[in-house]
PDB file of N, CA and C in Angstrom:
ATOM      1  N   UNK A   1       1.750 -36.003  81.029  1.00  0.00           N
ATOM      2  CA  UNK A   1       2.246 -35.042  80.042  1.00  0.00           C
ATOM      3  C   UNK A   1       3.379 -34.208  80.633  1.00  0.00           C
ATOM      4  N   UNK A   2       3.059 -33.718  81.746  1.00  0.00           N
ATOM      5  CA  UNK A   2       4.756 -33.082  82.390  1.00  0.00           C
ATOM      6  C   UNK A   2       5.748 -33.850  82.213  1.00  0.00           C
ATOM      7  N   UNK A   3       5.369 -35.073  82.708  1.00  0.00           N
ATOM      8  CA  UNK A   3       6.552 -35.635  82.711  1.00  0.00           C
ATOM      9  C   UNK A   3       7.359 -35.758  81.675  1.00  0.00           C
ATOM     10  N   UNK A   4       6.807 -35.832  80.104  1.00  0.00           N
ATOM     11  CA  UNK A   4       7.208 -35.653  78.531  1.00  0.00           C
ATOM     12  C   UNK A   4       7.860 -34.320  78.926  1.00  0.00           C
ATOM     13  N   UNK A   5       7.083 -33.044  78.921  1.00  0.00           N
ATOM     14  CA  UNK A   5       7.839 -32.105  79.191  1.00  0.00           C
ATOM     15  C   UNK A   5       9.098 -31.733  79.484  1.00  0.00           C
ATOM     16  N   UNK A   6       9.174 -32.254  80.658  1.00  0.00           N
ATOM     17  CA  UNK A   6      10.378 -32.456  81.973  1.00  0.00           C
ATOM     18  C   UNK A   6      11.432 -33.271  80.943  1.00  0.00           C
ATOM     19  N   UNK A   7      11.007 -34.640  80.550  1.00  0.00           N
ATOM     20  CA  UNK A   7      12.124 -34.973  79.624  1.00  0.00           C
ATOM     21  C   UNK A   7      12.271 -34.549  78.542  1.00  0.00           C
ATOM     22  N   UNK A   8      11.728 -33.853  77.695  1.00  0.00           N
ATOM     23  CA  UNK A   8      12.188 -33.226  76.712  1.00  0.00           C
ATOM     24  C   UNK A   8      13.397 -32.074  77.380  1.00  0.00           C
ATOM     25  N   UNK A   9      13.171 -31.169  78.239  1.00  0.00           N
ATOM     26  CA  UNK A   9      13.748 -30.096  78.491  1.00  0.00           C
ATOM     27  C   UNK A   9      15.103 -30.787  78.894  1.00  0.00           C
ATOM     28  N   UNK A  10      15.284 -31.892  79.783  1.00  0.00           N
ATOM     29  CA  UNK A  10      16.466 -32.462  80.392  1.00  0.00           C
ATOM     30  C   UNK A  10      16.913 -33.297  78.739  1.00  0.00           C
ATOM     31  N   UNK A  11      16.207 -33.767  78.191  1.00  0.00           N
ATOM     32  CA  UNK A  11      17.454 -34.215  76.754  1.00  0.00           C
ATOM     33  C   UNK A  11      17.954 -32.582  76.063  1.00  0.00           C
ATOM     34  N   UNK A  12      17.124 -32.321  76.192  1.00  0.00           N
ATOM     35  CA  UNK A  12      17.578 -30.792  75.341  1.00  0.00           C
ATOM     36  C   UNK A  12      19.087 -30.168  75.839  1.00  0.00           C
ATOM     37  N   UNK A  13      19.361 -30.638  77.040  1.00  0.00           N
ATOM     38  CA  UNK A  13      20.062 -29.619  78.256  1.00  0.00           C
ATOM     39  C   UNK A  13      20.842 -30.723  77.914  1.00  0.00           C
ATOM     40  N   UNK A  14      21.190 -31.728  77.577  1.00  0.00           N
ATOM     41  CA  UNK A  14      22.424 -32.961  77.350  1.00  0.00           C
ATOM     42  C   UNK A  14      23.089 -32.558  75.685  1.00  0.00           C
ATOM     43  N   UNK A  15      22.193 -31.697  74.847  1.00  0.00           N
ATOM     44  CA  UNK A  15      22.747 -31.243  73.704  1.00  0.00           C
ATOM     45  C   UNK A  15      23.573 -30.667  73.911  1.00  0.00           C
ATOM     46  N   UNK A  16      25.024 -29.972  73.651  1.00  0.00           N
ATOM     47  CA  UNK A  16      25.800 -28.770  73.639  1.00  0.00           C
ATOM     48  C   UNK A  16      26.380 -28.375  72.765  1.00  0.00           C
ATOM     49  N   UNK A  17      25.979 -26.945  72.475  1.00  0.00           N
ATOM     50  CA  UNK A  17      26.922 -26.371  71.112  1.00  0.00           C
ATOM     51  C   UNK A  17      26.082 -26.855  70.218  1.00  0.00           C
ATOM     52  N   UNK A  18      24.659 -27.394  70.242  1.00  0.00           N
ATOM     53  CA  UNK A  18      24.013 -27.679  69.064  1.00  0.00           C
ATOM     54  C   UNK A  18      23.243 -26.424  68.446  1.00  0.00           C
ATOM     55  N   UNK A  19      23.142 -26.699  67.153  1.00  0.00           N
ATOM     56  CA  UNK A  19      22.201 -25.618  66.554  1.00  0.00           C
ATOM     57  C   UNK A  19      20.664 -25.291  67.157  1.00  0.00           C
ATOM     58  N   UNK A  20      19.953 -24.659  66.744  1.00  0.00           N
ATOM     59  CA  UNK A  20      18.440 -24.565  67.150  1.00  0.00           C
ATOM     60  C   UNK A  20      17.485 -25.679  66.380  1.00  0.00           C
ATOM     61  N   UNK A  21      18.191 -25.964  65.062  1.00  0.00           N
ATOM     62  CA  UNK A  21      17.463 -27.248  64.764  1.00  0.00           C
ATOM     63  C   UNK A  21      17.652 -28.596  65.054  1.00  0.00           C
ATOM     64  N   UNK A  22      18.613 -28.731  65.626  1.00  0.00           N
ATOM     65  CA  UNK A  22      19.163 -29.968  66.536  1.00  0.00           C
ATOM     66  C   UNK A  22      18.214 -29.955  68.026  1.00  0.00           C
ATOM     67  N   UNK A  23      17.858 -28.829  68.750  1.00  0.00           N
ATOM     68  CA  UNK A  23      17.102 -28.924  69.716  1.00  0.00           C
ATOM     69  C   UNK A  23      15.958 -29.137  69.542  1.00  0.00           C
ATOM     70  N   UNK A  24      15.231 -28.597  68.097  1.00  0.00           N
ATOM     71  CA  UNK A  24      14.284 -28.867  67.864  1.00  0.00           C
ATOM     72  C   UNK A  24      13.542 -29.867  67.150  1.00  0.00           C
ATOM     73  N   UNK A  25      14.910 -30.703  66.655  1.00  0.00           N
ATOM     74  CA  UNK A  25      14.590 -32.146  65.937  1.00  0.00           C
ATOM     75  C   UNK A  25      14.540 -33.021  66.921  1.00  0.00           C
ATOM     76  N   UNK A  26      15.376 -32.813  68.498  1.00  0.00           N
ATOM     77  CA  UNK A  26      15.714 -33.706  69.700  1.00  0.00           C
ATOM     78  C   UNK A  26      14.342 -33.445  70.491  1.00  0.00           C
ATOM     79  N   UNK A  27      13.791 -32.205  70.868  1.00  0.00           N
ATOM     80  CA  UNK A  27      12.193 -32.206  71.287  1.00  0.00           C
ATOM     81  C   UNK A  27      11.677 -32.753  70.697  1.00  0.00           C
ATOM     82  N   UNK A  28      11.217 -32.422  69.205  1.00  0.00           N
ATOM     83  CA  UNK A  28       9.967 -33.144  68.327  1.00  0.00           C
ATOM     84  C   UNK A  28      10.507 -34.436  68.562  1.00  0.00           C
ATOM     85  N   UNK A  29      11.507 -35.438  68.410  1.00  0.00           N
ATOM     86  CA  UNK A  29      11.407 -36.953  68.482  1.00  0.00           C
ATOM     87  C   UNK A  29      11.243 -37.255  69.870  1.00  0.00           C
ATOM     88  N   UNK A  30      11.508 -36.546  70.808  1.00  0.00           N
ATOM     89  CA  UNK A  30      11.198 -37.262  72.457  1.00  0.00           C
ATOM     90  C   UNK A  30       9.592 -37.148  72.528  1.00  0.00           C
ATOM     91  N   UNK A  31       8.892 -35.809  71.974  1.00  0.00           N
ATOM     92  CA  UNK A  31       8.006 -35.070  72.060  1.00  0.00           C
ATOM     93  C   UNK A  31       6.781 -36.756  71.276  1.00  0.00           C
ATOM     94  N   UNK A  32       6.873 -36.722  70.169  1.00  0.00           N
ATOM     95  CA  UNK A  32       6.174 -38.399  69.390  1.00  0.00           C
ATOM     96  C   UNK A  32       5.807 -38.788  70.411  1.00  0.00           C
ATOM     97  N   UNK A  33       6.679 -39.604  71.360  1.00  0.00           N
ATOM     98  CA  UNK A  33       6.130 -40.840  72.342  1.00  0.00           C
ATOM     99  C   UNK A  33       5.379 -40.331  73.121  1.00  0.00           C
ATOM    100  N   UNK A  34       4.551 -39.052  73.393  1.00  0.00           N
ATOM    101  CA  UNK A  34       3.550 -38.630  73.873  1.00  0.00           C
ATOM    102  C   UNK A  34       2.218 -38.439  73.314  1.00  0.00           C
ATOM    103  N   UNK A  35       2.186 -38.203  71.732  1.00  0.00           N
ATOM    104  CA  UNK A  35       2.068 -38.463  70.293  1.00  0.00           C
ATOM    105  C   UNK A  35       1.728 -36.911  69.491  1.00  0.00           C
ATOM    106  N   UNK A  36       1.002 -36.613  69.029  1.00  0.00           N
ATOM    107  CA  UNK A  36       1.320 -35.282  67.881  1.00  0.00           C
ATOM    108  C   UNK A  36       1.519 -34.222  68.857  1.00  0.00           C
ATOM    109  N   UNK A  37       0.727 -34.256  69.540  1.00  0.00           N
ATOM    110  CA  UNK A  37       0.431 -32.965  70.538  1.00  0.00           C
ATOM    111  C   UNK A  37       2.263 -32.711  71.339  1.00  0.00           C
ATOM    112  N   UNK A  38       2.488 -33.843  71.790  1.00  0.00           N
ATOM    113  CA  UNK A  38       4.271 -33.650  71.989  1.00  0.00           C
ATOM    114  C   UNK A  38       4.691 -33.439  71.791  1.00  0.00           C
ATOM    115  N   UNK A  39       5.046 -33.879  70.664  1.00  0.00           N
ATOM    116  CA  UNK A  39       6.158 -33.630  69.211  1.00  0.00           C
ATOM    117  C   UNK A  39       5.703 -31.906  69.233  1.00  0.00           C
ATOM    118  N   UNK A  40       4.956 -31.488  68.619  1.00  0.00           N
ATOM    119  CA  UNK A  40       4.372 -29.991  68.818  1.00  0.00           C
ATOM    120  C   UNK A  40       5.288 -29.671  70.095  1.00  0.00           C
ATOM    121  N   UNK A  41       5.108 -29.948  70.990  1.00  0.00           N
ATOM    122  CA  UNK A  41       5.293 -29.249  71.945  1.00  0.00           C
ATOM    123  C   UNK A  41       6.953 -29.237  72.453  1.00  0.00           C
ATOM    124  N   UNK A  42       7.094 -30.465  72.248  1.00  0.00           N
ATOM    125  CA  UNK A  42       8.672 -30.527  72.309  1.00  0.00           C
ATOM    126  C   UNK A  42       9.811 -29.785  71.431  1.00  0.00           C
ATOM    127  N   UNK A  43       9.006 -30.235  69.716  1.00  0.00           N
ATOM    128  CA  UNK A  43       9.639 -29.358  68.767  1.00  0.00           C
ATOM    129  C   UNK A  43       9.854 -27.906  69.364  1.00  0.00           C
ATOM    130  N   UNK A  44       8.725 -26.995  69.579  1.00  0.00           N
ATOM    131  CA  UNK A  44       8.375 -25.794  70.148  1.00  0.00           C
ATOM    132  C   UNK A  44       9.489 -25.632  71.114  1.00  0.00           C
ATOM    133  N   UNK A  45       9.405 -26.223  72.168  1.00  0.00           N
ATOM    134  CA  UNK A  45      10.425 -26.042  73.429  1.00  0.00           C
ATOM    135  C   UNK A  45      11.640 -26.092  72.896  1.00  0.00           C
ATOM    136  N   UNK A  46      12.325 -26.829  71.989  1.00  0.00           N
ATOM    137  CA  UNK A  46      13.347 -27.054  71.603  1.00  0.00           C
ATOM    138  C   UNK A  46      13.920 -25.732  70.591  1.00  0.00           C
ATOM    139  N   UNK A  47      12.967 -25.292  69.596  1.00  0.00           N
ATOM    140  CA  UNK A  47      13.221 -24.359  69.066  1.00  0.00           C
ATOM    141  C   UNK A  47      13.485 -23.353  69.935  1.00  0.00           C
ATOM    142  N   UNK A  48      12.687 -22.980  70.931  1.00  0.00           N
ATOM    143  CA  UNK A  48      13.003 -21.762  71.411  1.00  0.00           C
ATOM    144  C   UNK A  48      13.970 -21.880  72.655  1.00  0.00           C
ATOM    145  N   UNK A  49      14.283 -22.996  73.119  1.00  0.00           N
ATOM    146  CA  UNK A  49      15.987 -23.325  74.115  1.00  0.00           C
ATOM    147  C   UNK A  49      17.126 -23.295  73.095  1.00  0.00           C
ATOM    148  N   UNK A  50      17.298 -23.823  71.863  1.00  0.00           N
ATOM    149  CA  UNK A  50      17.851 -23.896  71.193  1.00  0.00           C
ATOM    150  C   UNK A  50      18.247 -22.026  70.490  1.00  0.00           C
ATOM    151  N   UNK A  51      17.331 -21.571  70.286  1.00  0.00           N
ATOM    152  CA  UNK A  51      17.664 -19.864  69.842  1.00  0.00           C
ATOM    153  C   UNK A  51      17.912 -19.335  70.733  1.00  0.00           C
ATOM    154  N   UNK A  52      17.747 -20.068  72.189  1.00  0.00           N
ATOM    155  CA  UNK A  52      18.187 -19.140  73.234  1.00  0.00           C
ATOM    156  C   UNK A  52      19.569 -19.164  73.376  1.00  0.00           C
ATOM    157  N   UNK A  53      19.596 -20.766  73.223  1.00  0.00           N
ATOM    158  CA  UNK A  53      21.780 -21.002  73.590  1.00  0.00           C
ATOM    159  C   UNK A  53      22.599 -20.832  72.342  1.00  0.00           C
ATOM    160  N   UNK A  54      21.780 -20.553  71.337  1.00  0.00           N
ATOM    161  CA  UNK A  54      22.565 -20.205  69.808  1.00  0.00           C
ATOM    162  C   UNK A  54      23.461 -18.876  69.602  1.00  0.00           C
TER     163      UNK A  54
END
């Protein structure tokens, strides 16, 4: 499961200038191949990296 983590955060960090729902549509789909609980968690991470660099 880190390791999902870890790659969610490093695709997130290859986005630039994207919105907060672009980070958080790019977590939730990396986040799946770990399966609901990911997606959750990735979405999540993404939303809140994404409002951070917005």
């Amino acid at each position: 499961m880190k390791k999902m983590e870890i790659l969610n955060e490093e695709e997130l960090m290859e986005i630039e200038g994207g919105s907060w729902w672009q980070y958080a549509a790019a977590g939730a789909a990396a986040g799946t191949i770990g399966g609901p609980v990911g997606a959750v968690v990735g979405g999540t991470i993404g939303t809140i990296v994404g409002a951070v660099k917005s």
